[in-house]
N, C-alpha and C. Protein backbone atom coordinates (compact mmCIF):
# COMPACT_ATOMS: atom_id res chain seq x y z
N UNK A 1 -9.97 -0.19 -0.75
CA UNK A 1 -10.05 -1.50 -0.15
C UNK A 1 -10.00 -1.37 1.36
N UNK A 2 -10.09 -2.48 1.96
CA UNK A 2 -10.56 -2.58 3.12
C UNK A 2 -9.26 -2.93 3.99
N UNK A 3 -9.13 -3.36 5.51
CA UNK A 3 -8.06 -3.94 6.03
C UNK A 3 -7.91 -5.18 5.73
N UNK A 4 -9.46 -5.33 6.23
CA UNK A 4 -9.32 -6.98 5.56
C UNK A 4 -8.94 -7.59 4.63
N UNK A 5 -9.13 -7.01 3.66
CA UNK A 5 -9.10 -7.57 2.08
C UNK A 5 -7.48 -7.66 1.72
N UNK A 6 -6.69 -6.51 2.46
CA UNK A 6 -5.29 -6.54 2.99
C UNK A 6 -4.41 -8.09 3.53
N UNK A 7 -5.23 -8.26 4.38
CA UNK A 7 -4.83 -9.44 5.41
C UNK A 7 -4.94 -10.43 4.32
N UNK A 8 -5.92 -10.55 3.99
CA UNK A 8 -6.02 -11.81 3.07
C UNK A 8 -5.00 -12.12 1.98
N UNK A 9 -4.52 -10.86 1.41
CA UNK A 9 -3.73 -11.09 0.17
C UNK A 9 -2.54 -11.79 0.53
N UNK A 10 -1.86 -12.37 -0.67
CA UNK A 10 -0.59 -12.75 -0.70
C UNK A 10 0.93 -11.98 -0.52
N UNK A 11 2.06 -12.22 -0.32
CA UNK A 11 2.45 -10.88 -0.57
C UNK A 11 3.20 -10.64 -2.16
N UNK A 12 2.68 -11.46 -2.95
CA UNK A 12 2.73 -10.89 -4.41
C UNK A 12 2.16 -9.89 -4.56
N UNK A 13 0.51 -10.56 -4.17
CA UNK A 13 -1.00 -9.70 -4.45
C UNK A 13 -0.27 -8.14 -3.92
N UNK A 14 -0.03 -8.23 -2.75
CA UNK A 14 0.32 -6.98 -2.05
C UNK A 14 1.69 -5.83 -2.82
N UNK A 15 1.86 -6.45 -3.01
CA UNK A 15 3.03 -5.28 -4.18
C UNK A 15 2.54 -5.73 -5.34
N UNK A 16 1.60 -5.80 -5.73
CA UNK A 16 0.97 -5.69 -7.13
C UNK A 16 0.20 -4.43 -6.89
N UNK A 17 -0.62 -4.78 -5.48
CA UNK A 17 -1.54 -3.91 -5.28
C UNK A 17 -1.08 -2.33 -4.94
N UNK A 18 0.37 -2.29 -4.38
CA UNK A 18 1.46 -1.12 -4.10
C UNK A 18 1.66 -0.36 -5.46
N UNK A 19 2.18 -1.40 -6.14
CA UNK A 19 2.38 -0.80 -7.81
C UNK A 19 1.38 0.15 -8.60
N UNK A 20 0.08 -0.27 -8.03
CA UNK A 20 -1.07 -0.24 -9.04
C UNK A 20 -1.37 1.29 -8.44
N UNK A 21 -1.27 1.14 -6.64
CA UNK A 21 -1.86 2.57 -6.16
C UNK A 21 -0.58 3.63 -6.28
N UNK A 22 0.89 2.93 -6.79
CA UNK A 22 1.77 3.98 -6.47
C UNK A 22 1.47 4.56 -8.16
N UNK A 23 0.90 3.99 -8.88
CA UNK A 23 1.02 4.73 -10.38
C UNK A 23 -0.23 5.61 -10.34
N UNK A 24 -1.51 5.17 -9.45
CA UNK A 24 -2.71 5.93 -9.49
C UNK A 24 -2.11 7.11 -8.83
N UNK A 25 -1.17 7.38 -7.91
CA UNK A 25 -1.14 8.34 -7.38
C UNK A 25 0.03 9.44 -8.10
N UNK A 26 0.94 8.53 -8.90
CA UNK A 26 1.38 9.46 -10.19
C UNK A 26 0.33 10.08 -10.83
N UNK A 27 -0.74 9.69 -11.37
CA UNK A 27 -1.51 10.30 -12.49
C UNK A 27 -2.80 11.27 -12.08
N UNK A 28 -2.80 10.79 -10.19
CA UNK A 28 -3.38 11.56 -9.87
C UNK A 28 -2.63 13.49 -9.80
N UNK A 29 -1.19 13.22 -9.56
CA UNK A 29 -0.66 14.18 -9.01
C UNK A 29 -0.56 15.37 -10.27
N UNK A 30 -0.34 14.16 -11.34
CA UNK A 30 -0.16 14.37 -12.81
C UNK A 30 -1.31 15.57 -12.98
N UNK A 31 -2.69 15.02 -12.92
CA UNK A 31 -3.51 15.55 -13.15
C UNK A 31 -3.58 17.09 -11.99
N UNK A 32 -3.37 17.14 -11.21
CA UNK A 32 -3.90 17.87 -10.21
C UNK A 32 -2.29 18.98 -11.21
N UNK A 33 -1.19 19.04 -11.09
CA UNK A 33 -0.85 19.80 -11.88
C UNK A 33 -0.94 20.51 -13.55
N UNK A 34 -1.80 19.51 -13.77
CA UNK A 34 -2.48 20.09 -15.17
C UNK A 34 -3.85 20.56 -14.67
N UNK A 35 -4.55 20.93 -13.76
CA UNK A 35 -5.40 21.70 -13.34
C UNK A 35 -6.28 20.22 -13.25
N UNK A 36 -6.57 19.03 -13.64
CA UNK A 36 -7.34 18.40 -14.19
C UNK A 36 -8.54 17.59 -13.08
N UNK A 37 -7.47 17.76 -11.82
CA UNK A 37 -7.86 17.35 -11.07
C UNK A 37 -9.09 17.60 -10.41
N UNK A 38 -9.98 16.41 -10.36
CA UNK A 38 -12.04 17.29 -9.88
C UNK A 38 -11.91 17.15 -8.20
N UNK A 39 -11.08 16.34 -7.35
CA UNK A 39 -11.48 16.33 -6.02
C UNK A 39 -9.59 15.50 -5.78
N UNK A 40 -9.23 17.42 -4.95
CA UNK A 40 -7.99 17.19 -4.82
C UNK A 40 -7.64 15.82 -3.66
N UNK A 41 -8.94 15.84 -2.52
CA UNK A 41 -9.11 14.52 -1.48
C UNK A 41 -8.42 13.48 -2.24
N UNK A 42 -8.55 13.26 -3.18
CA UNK A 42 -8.59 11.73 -4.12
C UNK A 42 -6.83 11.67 -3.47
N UNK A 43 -5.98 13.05 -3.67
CA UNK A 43 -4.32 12.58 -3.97
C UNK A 43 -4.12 12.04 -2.09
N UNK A 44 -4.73 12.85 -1.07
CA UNK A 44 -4.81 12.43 0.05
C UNK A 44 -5.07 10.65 0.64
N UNK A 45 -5.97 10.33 -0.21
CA UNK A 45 -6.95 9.27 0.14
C UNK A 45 -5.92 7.89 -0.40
N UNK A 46 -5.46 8.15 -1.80
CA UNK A 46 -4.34 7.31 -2.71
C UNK A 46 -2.58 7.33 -1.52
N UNK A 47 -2.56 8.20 -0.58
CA UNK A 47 -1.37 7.98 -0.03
C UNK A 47 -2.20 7.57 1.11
N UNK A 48 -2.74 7.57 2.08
CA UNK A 48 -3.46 6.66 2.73
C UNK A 48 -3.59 5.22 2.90
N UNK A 49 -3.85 5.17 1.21
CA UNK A 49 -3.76 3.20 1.36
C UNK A 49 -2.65 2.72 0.45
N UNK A 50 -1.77 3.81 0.06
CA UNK A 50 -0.33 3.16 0.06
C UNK A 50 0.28 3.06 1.25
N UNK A 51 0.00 3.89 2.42
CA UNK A 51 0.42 3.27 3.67
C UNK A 51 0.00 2.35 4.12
N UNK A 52 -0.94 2.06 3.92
CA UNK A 52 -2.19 1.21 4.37
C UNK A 52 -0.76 -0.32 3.95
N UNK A 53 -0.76 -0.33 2.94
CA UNK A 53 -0.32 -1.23 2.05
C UNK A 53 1.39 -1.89 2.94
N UNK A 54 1.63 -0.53 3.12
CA UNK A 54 3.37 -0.52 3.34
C UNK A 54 3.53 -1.06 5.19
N UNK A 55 2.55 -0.55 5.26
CA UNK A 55 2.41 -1.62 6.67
C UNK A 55 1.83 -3.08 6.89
N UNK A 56 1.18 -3.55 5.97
CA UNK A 56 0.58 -4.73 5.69
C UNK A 56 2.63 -5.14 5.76
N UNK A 57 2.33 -4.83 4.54
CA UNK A 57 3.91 -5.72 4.44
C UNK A 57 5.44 -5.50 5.39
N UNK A 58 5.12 -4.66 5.80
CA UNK A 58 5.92 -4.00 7.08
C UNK A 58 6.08 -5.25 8.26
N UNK A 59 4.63 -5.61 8.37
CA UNK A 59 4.02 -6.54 9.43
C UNK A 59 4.82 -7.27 9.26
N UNK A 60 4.34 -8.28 8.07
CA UNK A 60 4.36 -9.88 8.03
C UNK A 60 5.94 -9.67 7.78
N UNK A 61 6.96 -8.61 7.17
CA UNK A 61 8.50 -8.92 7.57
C UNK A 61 8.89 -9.02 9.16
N UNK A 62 7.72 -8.35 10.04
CA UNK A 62 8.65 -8.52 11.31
C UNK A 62 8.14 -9.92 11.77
N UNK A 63 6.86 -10.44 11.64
CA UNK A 63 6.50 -11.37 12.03
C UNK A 63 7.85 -12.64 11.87
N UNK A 64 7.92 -12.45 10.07
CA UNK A 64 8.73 -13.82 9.62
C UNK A 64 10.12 -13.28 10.55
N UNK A 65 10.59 -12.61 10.90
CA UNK A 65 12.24 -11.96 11.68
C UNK A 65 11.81 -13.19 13.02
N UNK A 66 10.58 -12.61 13.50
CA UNK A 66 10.48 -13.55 14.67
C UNK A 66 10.67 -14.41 14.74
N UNK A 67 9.71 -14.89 13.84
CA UNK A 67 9.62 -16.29 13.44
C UNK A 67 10.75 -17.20 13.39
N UNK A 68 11.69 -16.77 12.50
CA UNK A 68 13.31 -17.12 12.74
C UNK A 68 14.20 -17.11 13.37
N UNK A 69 13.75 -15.92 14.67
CA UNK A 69 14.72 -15.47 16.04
C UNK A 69 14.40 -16.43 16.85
N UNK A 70 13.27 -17.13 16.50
CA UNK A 70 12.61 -17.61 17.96
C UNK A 70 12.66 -19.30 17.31
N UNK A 71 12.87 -19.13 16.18
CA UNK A 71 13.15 -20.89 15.70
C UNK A 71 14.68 -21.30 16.14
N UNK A 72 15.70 -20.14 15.40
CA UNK A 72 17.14 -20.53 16.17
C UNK A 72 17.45 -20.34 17.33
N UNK A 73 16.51 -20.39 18.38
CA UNK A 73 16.83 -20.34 19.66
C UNK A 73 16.91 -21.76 20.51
C-alpha cells in the first residue's frame, strides 16, 4: 500500500491493517526458516510497511496530545 491509502484509513482500519502485516510477516519468517521462502526481499519489504504503519499511528497520537495541550491552555 501506498502513504496515501495510510492517511486515509481510520485508526481501526490501521491496526487491522498492523495485525494483518504483523501475521504476514510471521509466516513469511516461518517460511524462510523452512527453506520455503522464493524471495527473501519479501521479509524486508513486510517490516517496511509495518513501520510504515507504526508511524501513521505514531502521528495522529501526537497530533491528538496537541490537540489537548493546546485546548487546556
Amino acid at each position: 500500500m501506498k502513504s496515501v491509502d495510510y492517511k486515509g484509513m481510520s485508526d481501526e482500519q490501521l491496526e487491522g491493517s498492523l495485525k494483518d502485516l504483523v501475521k504476514n510477516l510471521f509466516h513469511l519468517r516461518f517460511q524462510s526458516a523452512t527453506d520455503r521462502l522464493e524471495t527473501p526481499s519479501e521479509i524486508r519489504k513486510a517490516k517496511k510497511e509495518i513501520a510504515r504503519v507504526k508511524t501513521f499511528q505514531r502521528e495522529r497520537v501526537i497530533l491528538k496530545e496537541r490537540a489537548l495541550s493546546s485546548g487546556s491552555k
